[in-house]
Protein backbone atom coordinates (compact mmCIF):
# COMPACT_ATOMS: atom_id res chain seq x y z
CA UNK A 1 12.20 9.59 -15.46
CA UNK A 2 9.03 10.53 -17.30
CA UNK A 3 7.09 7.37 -16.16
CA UNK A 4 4.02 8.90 -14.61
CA UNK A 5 4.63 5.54 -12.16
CA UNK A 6 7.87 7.08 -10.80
CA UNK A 7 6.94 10.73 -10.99
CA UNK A 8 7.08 12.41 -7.45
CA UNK A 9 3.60 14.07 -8.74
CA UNK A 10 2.24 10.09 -9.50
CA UNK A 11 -0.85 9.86 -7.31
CA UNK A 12 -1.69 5.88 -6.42
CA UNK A 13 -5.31 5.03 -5.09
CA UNK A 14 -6.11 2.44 -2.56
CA UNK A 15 -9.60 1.00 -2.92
CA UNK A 16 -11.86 -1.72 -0.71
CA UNK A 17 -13.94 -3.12 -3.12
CA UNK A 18 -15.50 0.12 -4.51
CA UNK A 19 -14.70 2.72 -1.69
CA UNK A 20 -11.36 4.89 -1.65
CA UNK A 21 -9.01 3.80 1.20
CA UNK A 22 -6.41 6.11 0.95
CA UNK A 23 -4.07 7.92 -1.56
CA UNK A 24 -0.74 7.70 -2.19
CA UNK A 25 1.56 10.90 -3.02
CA UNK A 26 4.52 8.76 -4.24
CA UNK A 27 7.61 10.75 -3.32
CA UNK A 28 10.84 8.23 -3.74
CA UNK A 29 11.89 5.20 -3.65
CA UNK A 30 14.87 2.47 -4.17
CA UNK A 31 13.65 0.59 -7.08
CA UNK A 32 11.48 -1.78 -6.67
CA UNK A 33 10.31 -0.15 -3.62
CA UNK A 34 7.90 3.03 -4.16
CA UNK A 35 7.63 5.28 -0.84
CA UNK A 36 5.06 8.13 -0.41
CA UNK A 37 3.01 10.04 1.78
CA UNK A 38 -0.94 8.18 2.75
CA UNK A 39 -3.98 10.25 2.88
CA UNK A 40 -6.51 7.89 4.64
CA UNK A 41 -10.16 8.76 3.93
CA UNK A 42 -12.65 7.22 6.77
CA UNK A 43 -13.09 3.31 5.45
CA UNK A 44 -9.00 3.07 5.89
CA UNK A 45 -10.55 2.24 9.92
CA UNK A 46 -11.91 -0.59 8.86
CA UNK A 47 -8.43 -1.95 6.81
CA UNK A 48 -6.21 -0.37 9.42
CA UNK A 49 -5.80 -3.73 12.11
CA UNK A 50 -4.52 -5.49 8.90
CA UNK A 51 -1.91 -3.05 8.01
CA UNK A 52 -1.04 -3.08 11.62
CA UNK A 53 -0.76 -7.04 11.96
CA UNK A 54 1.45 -7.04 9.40
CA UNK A 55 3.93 -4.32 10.84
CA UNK A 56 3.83 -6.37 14.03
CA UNK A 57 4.47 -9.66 12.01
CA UNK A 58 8.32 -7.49 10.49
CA UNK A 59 9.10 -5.97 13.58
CA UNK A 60 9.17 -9.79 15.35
CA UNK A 61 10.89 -11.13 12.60
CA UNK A 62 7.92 -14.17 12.24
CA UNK A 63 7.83 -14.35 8.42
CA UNK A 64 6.11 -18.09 8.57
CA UNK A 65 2.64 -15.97 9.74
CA UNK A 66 3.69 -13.34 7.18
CA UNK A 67 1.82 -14.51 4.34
CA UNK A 68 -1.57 -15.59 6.78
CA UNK A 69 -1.64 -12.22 8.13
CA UNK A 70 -0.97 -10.03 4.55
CA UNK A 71 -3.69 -12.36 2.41
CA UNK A 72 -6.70 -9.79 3.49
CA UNK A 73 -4.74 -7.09 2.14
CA UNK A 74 -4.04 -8.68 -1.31
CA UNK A 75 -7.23 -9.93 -1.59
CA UNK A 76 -9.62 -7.43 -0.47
CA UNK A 77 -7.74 -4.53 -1.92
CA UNK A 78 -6.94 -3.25 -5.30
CA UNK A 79 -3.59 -0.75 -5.67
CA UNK A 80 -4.57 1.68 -8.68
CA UNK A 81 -1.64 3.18 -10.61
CA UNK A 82 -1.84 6.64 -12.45
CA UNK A 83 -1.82 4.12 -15.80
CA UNK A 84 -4.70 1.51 -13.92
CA UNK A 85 -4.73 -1.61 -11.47
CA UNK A 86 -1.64 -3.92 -10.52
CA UNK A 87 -2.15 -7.29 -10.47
CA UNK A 88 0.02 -7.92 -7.47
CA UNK A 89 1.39 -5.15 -5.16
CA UNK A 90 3.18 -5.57 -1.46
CA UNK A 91 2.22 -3.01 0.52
CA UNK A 92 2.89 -1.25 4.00
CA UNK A 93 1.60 1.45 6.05
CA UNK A 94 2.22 3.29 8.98
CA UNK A 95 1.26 6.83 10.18
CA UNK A 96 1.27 8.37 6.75
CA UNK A 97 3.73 7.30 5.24
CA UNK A 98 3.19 4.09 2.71
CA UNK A 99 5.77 2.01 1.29
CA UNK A 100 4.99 -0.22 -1.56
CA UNK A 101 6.00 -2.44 -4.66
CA UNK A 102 4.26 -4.27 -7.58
């Protein structure tokens, strides 16, 4: 695939309103899901608890708080593609690695 979207090169960027989050080194994935490797910069500490609500929310299977608990994240956050913004983008995180779909 030539798609610079689904190129293992395709860099993503995470942002908080104007301030770089993180970057994403996509690296694979199982269509629709995207997987690469996170490179936090220093405001990711103040996004982290959400990203780590949510993980807690999967692991004990309580999808009726799922949407509550992922709202800051799709609403405080923007997802920037190699080509620009998504709209809409699910999106998890832990340790470095990021897994993600839009």
């Amino acid at each position: 695939m030539s798609s610079a979207r689904t190129s293992a090169e395709s860099a993503w960027r995470l942002l908080h309103s104007d301030a770089l989050v993180g970057t994403i080194t996509v690296d694979g994935g199982d269509f629709p899901w995207l997987v690469g490797r996170f490179a936090a910069e220093p405001a990711f500490e103040e996004v982290r608890p959400w990203f780590e609500e949510v993980l807690a929310v999967l692991e004990t299977d309580d999808f009726d708080r799922f949407d509550a608990v992922y709202d800051p994240i799709a609403e405080a956050l923007t997802l920037v593609s190699p080509e620009g913004p998504v709209s809409e983008f699910l999106l998890y995180i832990e340790g470095d690695e990021a897994r993600f779909r839009y």
